[in-house]
Protein backbone atom coordinates (compact mmCIF):
# COMPACT_ATOMS: atom_id res chain seq x y z
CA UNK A 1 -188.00 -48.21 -65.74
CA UNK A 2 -188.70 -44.81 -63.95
CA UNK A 3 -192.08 -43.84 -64.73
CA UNK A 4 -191.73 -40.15 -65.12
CA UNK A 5 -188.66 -40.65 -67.77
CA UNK A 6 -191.08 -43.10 -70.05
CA UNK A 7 -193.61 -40.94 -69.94
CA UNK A 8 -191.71 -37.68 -70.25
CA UNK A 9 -189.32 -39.04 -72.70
CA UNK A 10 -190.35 -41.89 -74.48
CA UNK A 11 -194.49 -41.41 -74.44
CA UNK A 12 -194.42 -37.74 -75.50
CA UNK A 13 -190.99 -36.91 -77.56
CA UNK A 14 -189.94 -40.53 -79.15
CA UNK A 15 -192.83 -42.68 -79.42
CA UNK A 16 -194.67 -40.66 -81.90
CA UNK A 17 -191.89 -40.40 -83.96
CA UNK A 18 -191.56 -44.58 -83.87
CA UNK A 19 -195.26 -44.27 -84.02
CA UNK A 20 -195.14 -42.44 -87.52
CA UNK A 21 -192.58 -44.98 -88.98
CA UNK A 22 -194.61 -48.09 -87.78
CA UNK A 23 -197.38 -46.10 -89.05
CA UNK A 24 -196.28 -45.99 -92.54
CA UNK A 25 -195.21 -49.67 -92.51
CA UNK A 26 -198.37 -50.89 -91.42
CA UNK A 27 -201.05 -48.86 -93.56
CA UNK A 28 -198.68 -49.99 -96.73
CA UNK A 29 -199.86 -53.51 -97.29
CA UNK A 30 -203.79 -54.59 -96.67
CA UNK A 31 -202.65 -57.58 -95.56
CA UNK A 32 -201.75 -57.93 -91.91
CA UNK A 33 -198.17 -58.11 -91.33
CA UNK A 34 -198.50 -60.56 -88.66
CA UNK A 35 -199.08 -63.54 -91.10
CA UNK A 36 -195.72 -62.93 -92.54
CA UNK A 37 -194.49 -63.21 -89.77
CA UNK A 38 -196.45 -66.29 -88.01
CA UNK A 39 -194.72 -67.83 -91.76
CA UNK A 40 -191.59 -66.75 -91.69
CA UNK A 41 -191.22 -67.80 -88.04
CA UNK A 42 -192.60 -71.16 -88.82
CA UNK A 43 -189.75 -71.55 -91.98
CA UNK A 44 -187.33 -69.81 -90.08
CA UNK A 45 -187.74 -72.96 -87.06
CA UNK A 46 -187.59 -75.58 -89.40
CA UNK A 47 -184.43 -74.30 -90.63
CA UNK A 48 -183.27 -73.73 -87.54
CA UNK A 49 -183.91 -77.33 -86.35
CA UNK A 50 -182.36 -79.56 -89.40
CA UNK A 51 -179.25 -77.03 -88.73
CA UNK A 52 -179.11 -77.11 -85.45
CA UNK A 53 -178.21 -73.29 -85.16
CA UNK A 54 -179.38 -72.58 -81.35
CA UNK A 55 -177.44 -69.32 -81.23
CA UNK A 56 -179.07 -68.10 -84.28
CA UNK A 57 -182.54 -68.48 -82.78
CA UNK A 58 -181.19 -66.94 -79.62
CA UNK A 59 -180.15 -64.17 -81.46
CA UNK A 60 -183.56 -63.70 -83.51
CA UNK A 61 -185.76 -64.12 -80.60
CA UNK A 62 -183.52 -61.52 -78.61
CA UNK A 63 -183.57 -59.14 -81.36
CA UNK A 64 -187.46 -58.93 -82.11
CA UNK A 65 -188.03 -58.88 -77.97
CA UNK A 66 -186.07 -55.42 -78.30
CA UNK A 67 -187.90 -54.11 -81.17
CA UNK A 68 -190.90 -55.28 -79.39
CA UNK A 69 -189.83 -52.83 -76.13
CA UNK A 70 -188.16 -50.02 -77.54
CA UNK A 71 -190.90 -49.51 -80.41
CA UNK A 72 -193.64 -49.99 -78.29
CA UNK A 73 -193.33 -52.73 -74.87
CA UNK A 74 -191.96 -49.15 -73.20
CA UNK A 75 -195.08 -48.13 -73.07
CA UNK A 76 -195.94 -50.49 -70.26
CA UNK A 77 -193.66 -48.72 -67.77
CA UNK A 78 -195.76 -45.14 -68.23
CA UNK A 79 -196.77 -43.71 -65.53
CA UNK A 80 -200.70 -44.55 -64.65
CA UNK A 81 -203.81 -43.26 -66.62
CA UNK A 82 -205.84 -42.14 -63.88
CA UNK A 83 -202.39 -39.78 -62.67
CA UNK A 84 -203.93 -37.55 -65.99
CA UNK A 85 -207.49 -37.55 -64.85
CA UNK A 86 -209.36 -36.11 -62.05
CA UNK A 87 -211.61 -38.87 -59.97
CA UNK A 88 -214.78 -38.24 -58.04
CA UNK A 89 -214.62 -41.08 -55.15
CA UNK A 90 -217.93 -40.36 -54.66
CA UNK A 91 -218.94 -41.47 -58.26
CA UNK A 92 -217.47 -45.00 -57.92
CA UNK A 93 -219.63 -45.71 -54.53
CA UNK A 94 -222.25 -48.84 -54.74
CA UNK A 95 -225.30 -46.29 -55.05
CA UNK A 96 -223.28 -43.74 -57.50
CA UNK A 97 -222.59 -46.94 -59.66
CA UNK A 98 -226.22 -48.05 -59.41
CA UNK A 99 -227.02 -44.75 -60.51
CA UNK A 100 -224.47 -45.14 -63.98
CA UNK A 101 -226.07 -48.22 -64.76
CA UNK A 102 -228.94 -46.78 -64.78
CA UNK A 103 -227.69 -43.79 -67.18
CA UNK A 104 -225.97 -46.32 -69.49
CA UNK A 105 -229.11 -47.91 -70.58
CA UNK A 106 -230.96 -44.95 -70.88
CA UNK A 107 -228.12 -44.11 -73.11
CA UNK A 108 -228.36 -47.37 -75.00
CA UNK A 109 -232.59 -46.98 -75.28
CA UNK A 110 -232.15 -43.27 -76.43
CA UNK A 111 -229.51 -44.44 -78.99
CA UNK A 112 -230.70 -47.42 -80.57
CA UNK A 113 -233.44 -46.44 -83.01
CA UNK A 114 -230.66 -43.91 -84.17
CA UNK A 115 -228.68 -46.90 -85.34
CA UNK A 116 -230.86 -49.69 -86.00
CA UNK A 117 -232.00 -47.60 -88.98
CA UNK A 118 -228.60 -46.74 -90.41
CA UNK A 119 -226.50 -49.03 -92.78
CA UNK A 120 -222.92 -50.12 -91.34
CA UNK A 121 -220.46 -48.64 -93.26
CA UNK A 122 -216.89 -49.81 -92.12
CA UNK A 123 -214.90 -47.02 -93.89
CA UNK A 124 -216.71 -44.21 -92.46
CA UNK A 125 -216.60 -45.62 -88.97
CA UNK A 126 -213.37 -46.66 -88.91
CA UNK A 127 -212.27 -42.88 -89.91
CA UNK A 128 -214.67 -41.87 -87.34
CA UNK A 129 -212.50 -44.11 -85.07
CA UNK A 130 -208.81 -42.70 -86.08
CA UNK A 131 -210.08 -39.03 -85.24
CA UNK A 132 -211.83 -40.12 -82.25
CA UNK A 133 -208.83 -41.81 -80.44
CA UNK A 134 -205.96 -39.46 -81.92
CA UNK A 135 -208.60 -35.84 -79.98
CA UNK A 136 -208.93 -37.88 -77.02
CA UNK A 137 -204.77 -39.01 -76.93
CA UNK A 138 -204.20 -35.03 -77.72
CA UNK A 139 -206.40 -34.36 -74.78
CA UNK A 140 -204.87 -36.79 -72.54
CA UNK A 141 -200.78 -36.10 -73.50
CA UNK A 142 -200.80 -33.10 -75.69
CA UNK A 143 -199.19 -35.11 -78.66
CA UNK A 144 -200.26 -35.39 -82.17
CA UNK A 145 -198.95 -37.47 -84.82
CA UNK A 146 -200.37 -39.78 -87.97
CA UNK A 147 -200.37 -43.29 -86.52
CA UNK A 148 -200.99 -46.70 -88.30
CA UNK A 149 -205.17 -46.41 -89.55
CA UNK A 150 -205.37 -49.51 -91.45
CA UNK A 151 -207.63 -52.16 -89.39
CA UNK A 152 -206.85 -55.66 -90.66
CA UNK A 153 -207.92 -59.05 -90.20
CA UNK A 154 -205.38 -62.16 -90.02
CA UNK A 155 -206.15 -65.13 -91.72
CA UNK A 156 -203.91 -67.21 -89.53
CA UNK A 157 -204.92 -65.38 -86.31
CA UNK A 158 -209.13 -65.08 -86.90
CA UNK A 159 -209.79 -68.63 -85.95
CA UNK A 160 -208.11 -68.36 -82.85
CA UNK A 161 -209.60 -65.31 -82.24
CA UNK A 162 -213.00 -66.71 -82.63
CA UNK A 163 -212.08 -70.07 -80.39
CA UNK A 164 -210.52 -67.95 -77.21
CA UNK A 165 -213.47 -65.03 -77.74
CA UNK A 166 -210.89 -62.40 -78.37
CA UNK A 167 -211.86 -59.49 -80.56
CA UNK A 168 -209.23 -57.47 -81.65
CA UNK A 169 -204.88 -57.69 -80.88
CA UNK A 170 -202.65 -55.18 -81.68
CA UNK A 171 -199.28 -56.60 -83.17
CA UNK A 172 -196.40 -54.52 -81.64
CA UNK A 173 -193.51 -55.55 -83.91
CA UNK A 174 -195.86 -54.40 -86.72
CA UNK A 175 -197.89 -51.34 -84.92
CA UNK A 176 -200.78 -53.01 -86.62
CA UNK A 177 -204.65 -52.99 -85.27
CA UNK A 178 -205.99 -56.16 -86.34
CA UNK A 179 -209.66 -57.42 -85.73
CA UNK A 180 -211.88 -60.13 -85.09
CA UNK A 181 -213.51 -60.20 -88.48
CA UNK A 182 -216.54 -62.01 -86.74
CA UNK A 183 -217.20 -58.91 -84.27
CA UNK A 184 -220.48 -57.30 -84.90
CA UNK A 185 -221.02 -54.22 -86.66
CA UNK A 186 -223.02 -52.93 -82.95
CA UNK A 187 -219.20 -54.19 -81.30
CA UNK A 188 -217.07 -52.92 -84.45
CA UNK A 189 -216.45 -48.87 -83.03
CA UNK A 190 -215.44 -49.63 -79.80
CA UNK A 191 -212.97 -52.61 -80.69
CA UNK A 192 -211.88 -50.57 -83.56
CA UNK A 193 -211.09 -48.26 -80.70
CA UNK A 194 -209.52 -49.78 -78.48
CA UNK A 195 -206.90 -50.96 -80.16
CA UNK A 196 -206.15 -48.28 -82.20
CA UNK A 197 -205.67 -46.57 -78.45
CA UNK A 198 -203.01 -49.41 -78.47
CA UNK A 199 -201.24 -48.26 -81.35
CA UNK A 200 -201.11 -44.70 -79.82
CA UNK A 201 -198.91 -45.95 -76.73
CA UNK A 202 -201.67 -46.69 -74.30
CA UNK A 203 -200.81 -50.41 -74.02
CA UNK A 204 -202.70 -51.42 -70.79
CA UNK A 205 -205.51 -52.55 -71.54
CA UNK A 206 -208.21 -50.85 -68.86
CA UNK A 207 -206.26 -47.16 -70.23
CA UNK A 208 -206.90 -48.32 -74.23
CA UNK A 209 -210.14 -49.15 -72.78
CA UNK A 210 -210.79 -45.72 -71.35
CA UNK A 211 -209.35 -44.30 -74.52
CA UNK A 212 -211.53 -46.26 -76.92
CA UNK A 213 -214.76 -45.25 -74.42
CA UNK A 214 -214.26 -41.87 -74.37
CA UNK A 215 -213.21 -42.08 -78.19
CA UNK A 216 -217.01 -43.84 -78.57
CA UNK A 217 -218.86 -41.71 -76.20
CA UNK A 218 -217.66 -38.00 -76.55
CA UNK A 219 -218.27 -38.69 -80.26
CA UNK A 220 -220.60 -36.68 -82.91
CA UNK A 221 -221.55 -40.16 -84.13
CA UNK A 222 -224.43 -42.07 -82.69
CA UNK A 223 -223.54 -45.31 -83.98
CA UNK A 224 -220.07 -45.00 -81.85
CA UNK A 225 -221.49 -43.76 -78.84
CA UNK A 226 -224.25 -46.80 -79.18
CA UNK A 227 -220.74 -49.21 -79.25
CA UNK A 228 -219.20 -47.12 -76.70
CA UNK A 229 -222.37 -47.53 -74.06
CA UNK A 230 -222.77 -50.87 -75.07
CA UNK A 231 -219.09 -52.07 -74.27
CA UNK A 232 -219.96 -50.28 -71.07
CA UNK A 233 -223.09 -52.24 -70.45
CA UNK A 234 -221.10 -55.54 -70.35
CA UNK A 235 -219.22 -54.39 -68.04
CA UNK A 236 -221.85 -53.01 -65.15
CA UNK A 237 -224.49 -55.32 -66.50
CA UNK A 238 -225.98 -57.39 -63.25
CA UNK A 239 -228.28 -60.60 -63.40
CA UNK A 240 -231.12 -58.72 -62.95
CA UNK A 241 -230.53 -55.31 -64.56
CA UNK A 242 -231.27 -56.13 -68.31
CA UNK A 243 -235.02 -55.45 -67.93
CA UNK A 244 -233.39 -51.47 -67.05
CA UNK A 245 -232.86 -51.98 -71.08
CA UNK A 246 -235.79 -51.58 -74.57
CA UNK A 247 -236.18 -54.87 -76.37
CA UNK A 248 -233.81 -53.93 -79.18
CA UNK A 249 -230.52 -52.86 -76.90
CA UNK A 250 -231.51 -56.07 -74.78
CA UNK A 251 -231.80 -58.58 -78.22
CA UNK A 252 -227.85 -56.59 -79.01
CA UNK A 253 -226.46 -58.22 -75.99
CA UNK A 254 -228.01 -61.22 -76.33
CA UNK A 255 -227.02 -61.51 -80.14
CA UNK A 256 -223.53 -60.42 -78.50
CA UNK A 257 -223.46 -63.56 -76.23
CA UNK A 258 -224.90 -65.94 -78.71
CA UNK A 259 -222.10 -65.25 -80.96
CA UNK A 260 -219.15 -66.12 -78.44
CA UNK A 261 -221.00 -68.94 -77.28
CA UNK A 262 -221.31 -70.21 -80.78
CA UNK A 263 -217.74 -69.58 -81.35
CA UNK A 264 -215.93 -69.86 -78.13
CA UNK A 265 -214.08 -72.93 -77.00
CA UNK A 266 -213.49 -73.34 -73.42
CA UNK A 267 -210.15 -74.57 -72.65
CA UNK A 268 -208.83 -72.05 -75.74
CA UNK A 269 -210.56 -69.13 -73.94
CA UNK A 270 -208.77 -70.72 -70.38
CA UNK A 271 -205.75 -70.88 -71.72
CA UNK A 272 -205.79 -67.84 -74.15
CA UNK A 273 -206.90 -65.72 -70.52
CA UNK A 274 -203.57 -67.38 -68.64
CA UNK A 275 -201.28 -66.82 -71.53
CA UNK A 276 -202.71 -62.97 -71.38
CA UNK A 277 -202.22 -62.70 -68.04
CA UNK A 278 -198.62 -63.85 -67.74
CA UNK A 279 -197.79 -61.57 -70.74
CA UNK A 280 -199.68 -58.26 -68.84
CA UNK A 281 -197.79 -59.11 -65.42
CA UNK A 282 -194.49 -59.46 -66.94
CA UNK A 283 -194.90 -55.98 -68.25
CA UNK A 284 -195.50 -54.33 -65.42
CA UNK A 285 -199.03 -54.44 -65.40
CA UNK A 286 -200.47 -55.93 -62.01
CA UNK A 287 -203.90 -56.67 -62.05
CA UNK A 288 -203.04 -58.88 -65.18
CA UNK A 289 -206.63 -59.36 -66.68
CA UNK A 290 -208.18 -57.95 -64.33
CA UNK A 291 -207.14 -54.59 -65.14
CA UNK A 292 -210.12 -54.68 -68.30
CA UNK A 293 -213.20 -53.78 -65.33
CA UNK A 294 -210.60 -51.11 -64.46
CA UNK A 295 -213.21 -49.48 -67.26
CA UNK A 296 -215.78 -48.94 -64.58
CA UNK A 297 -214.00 -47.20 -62.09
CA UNK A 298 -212.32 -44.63 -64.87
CA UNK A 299 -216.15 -44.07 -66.45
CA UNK A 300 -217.45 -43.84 -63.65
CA UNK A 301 -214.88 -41.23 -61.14
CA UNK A 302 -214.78 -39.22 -64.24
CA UNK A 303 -217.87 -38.21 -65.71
CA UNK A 304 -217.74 -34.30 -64.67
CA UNK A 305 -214.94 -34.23 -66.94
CA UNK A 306 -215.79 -36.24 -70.56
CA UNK A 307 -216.50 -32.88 -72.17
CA UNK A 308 -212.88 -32.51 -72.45
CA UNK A 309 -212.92 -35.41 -74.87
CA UNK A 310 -215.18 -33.86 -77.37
C-alpha cells in the first residue's frame, strides 16, 4: 500500500481511534485474550474436522487475517522510522560506534548502584512505561490517544516463550502486550517497552525498538534508563568489550545469558527465528530479523537529538 496514505491516513487519523477500542478490550480482562483464542481455535478445528466444513474454516481464517490488517497489520506498510528522524552518518562510523560503546557502559556503571538498591515494583514501572512510549509516539507522529496498558502473561504461550528465548509478543487481533513472565526485573522496562511501542502502531520491530529505547533512556527513572542501556549493551557488546563494564552491570548480562541458556531450546529458538522471519517479510518488512540491530544504527545517528524524547 502507498506509504504516504498509511501513514497519513491510517497511522495518524484511524489507528488511534482502532487503537482506543482495542484498548478498552484488552485492559478489561487480566487474563490475556490470546488463550481464548489459542482454545477456541483448537475447539473450533475439531469441529471443523468431524464436519468436514472446509469453507467455514476458509471463511474464519479469512476473516481474522482482515481484522489482523485493518486493526493493526497496516501498520507494516508506514512509511520508514528513520524518514521522522534526523541521522548523523558520522555517528554510525566504526570509531563513532566504538566511541557509543564506550558511553553505554559508562551509562550502565553510573546507573547501577541507583538500581541495585531499589525494590522492583512492576506497577510503578509499568506506568512509568505507558507514559514513556505514548511522549515519545507524540514526539515522533503528533498523536495522542489511551492505548491498551495492561501487560499480561499467557499461560499457553510462556513455555514457548521460554523454549524459543522470546520475551515479549504483542497479539494484534487482541492489541494486547503480553510478556515473558520469566524476563528479569533488570530486562522488564525495556520489553515492557517495546511492545507497548507495538500496540501504538510501530509494528517493525527495529522502530518499536527505537521507541521502547528512547522510552527507557530519555526517562526520569533510573531503573528504565538502566533497562534501556542495557538492551543496548547486547546489542554493541563485542567479545572483548565487557571488561569496558563494573562487576555488577557485567554479573546483569551474564545472569541475562544464564537464564536463556537455562531455558532456551535450540531447534525451538531455530525454528521460532524462521517462522519470525517469514511472518516480518511477508509484511513488508525486508531485513526480516535482521531488522532488530537496526537499534544501533537509529541510537547511534541520532543522539544530538534524544532530548526531544524527554
Amino acid at each position: 500500500m502507498p506509504s504516504s496514505f498509511v501513514e497519513r491516513g491510517f497511522a495518524h487519523r484511524f489507528f488511534p481511534k482502532i487503537s482506543l477500542l482495542f484498548g478498552y478490550f484488552a485492559d478489561a480482562v487480566p487474563f490475556a485474550w490470546f488463550d481464548v483464542l489459542v482454545i477456541a481455535g483448537v475447539l473450533y478445528l475439531v469441529w471443523v474436522i468431524r464436519r468436514r466444513r472446509w469453507l467455514n474454516l476458509a471463511v474464519t481464517v479469512s476473516v481474522a487475517y482482515l481484522v489482523f490488517f485493518w486493526s493493526w497489520g497496516v501498520d507494516y506498510h508506514r512509511e520508514p522510522l528513520q524518514t521522522k528522524l534526523a541521522l548523523d552518518a558520522q555517528a554510525t562510523t566504526a570509531s563513532a560506534i566504538d566511541l557509543f560503546r564506550q558511553r553505554a557502559a559508562t551509562e550502565l556503571n553510573s546507573l547501577y548502584p541507583q538500581v541495585a538498591g531499589t525494590p522492583y515494583d512492576e506497577d510503578q514501572i509499568r506506568q512509568a512505561c505507558v507514559t514513556r512510549v505514548a511522549r515519545v509516539v507524540e514526539r515522533l507522529d503528533g498523536t495522542q490517544w489511551r492505548a491498551a496498558t495492561r501487560i499480561k502473561v499467557s499461560i499457553l504461550a510462556n513455555p514457548w516463550f521460554r523454549f524459543a528465548g522470546i520475551d515479549g509478543f504483542f497479539n494484534p487481533l487482541a492489541h494486547e502486550p503480553i510478556v515473558n513472565s520469566r524476563v528479569l526485573d533488570i530486562e522488564r522496562p525495556f520489553v515492557i517497552s517495546h511492545e507497548l511501542a507495538h500496540g501504538r502502531g510501530y509494528p517493525d520491530e527495529g522502530d518499536a525498538n527505537f521507541v521502547g529505547l528512547m522510552a527507557t533512556l530519555m526517562s526520569d527513572t533510573p531503573r528504565l534508563r538502566y533497562s534501556g542501556w542495557l538492551e543496548l549493551w547486547l546489542y554493541l557488546r563485542t567479545r572483548d568489550s565487557d571488561h569496558l563494564l563494573d562487576p555488577g552491570p557485567r554479573q546483569d548480562v551474564q545472569r541475562i545469558f544464564d537464564r536463556l541458556r537455562s531455558e532456551r531450546i535450540a531447534w525451538v529458538s531455530n525454528l521460532q527465528s524462521s517462522l519470525l522471519n517469514v511472518f516480518l517479510k511477508a509484511n513488508n518488512v525486508a531485513e526480516g530479523i535482521a531488522s532488530y540491530n537496526r537499534i544501533v544504527i537509529l541510537a547511534a545517528g541520532t543522539e544530538i537529538e534524544w532530548d526531544r524524547f524527554r
